[in-house]
C-alpha atoms as a PDB file:
ATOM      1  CA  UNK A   1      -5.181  20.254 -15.192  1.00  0.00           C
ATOM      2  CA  UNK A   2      -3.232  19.537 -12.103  1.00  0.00           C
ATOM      3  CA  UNK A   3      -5.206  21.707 -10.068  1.00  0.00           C
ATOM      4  CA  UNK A   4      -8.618  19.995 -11.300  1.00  0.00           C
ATOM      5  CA  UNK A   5      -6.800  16.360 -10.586  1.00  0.00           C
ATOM      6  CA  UNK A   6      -5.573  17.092  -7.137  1.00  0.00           C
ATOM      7  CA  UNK A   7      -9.302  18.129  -5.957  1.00  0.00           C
ATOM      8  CA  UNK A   8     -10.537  15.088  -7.437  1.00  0.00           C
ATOM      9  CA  UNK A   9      -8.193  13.098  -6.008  1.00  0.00           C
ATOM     10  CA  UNK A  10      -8.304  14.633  -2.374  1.00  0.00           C
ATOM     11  CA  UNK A  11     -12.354  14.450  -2.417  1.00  0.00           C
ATOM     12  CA  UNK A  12     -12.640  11.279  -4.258  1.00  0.00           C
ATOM     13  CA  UNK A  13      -9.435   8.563  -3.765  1.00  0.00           C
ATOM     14  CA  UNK A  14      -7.658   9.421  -0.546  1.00  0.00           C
ATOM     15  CA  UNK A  15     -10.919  10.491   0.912  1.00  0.00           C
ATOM     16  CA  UNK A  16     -12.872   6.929   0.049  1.00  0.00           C
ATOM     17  CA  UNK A  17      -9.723   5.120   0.822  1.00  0.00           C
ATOM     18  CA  UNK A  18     -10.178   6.764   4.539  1.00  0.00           C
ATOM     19  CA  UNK A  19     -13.975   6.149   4.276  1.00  0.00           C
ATOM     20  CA  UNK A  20     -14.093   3.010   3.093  1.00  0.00           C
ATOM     21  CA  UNK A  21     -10.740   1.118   4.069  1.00  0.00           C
ATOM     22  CA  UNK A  22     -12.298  -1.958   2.670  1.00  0.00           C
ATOM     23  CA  UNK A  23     -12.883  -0.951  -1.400  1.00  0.00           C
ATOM     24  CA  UNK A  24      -9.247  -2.127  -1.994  1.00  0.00           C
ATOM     25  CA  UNK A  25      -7.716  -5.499  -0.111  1.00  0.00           C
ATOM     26  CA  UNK A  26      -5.363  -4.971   3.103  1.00  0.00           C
ATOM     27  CA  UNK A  27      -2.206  -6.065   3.254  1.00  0.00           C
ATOM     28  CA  UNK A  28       0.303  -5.247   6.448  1.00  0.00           C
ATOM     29  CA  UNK A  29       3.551  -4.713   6.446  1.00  0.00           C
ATOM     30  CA  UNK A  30       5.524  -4.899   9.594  1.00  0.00           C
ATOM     31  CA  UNK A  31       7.255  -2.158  12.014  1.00  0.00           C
ATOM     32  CA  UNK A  32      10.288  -2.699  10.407  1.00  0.00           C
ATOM     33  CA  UNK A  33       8.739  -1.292   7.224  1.00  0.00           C
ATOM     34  CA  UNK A  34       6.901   1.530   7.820  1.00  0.00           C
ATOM     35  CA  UNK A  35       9.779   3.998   7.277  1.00  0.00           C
ATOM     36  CA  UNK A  36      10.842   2.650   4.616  1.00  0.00           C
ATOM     37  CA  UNK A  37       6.960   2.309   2.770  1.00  0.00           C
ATOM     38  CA  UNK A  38       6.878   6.132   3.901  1.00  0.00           C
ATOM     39  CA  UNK A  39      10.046   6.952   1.964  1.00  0.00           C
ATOM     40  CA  UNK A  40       8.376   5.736  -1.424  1.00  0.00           C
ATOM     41  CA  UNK A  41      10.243   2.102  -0.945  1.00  0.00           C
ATOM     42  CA  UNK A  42       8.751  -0.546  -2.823  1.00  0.00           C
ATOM     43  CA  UNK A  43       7.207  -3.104  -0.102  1.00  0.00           C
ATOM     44  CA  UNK A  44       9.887  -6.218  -0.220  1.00  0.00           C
ATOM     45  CA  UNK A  45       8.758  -9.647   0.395  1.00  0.00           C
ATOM     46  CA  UNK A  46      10.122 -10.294   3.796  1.00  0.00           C
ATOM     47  CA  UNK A  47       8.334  -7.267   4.907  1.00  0.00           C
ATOM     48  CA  UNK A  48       5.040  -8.778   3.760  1.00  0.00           C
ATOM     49  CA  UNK A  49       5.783 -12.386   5.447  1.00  0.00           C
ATOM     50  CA  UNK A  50       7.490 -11.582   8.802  1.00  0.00           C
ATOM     51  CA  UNK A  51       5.952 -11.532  12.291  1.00  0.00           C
ATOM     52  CA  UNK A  52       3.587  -8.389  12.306  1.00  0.00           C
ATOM     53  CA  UNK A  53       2.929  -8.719   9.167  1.00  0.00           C
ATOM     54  CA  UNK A  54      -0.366  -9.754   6.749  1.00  0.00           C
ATOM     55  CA  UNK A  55      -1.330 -11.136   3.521  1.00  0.00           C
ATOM     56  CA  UNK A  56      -4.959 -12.055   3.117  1.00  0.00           C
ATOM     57  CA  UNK A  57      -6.180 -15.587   3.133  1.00  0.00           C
ATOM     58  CA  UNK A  58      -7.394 -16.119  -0.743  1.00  0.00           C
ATOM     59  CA  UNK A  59      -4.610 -15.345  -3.457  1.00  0.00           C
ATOM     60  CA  UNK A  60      -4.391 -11.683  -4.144  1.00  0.00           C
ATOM     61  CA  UNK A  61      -3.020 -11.937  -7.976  1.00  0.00           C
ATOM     62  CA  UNK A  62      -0.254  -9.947  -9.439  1.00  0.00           C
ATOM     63  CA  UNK A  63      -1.403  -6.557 -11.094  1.00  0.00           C
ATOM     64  CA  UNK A  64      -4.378  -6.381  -7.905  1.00  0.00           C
ATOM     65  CA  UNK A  65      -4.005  -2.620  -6.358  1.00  0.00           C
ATOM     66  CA  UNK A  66      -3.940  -3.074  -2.375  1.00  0.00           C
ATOM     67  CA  UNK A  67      -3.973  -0.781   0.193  1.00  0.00           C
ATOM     68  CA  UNK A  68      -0.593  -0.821   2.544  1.00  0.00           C
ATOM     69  CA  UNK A  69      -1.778  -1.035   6.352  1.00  0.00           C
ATOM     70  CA  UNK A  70       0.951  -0.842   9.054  1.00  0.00           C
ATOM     71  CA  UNK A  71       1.293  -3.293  12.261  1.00  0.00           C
ATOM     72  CA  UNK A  72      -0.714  -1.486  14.935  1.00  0.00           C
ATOM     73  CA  UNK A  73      -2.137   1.242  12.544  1.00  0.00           C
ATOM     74  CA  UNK A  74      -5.305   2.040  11.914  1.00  0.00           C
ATOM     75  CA  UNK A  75      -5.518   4.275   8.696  1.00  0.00           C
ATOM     76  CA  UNK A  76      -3.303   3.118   5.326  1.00  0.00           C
ATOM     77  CA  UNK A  77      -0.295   4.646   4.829  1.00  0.00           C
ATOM     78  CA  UNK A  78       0.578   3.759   1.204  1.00  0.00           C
ATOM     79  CA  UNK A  79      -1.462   1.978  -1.923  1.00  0.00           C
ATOM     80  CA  UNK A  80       0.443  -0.639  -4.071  1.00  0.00           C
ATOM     81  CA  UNK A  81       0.159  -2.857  -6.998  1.00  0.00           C
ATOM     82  CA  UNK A  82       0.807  -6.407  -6.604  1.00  0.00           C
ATOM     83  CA  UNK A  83       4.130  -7.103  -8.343  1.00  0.00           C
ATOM     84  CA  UNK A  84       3.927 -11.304  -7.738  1.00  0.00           C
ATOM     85  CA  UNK A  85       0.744 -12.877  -6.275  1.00  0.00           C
ATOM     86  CA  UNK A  86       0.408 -12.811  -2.675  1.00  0.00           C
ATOM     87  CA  UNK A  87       0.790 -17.254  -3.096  1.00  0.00           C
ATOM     88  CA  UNK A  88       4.603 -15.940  -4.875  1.00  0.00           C
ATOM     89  CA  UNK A  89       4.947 -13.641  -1.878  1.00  0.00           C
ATOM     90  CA  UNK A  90       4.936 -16.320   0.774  1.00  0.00           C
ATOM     91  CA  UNK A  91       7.047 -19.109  -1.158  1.00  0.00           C
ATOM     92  CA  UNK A  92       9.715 -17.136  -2.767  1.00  0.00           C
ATOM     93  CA  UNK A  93      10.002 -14.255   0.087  1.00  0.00           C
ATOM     94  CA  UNK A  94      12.461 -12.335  -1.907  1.00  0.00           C
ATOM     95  CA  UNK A  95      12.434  -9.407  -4.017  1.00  0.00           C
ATOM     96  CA  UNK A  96       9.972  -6.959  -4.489  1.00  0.00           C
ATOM     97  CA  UNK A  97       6.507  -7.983  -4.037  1.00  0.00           C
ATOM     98  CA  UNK A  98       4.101  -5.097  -4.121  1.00  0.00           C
ATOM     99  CA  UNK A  99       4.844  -2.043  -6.017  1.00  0.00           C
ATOM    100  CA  UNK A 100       4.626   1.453  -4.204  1.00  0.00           C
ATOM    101  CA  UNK A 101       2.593   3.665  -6.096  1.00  0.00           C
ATOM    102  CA  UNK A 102       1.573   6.346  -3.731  1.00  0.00           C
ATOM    103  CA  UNK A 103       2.239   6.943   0.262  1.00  0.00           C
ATOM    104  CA  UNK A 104       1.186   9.683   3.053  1.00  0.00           C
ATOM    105  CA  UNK A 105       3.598  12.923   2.376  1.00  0.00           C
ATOM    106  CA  UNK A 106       4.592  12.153  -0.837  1.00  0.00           C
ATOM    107  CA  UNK A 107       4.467  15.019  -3.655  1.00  0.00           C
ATOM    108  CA  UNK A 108       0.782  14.049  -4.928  1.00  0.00           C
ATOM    109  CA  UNK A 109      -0.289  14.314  -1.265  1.00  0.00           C
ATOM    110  CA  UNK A 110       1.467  17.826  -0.800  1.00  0.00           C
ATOM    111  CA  UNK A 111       0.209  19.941  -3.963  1.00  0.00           C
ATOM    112  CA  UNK A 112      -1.514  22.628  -2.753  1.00  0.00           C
ATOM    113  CA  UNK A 113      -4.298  24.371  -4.186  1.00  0.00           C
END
């Protein structure tokens, strides 16, 4: 079963993500956060709202699944799941605001066949 998942999910989700960088919506974390994002961090609010950094225009809501960009990368490097709307993201600026749910090099990406 995990064999069966991992090819779909090579072919179908990481590959479309790549193909199509615009079937989820963008947000950008800053320099600061990259490491951290890479580590399996959850994406904090301050790292959303500094300098460098990118929320779309229109009100993503909470529970929206986003795809993590990086200041001066091309490519995403993580998708997330809202955790407060991206309106709650700029006014509060604290806490947690998008969930991690998977990055480049984590254990998903690494199965092999």
């Amino acid at each position: 079963l995990i064999l069966i998942f991992k090819q779909w999910y090579q072919r179908r989700v990481r590959g479309l993500l790549h193909m199509y960088p615009n079937m989820l919506p963008k947000v950008q974390v800053d320099k600061g956060a990259i490491k951290f994002v890479l580590s399996g961090a959850h994406i904090m609010c301050p790292g959303l709202t500094s300098p460098g950094a990118k929320l779309p225009e229109d009100c993503l809501p909470s529970d929206t699944p986003v795809s993590v960009h990086a200041e001066g990368k091309e490519n995403a490097l993580a998708i997330g799941h809202m955790k407060m709307s991206s309106d709650d993201i700029k006014s509060i600026n604290k806490g947690v605001g998008i969930d991690n749910v998977h990055y480049l090099n984590d254990g998903l990406w690494r199965i092999d066949l």
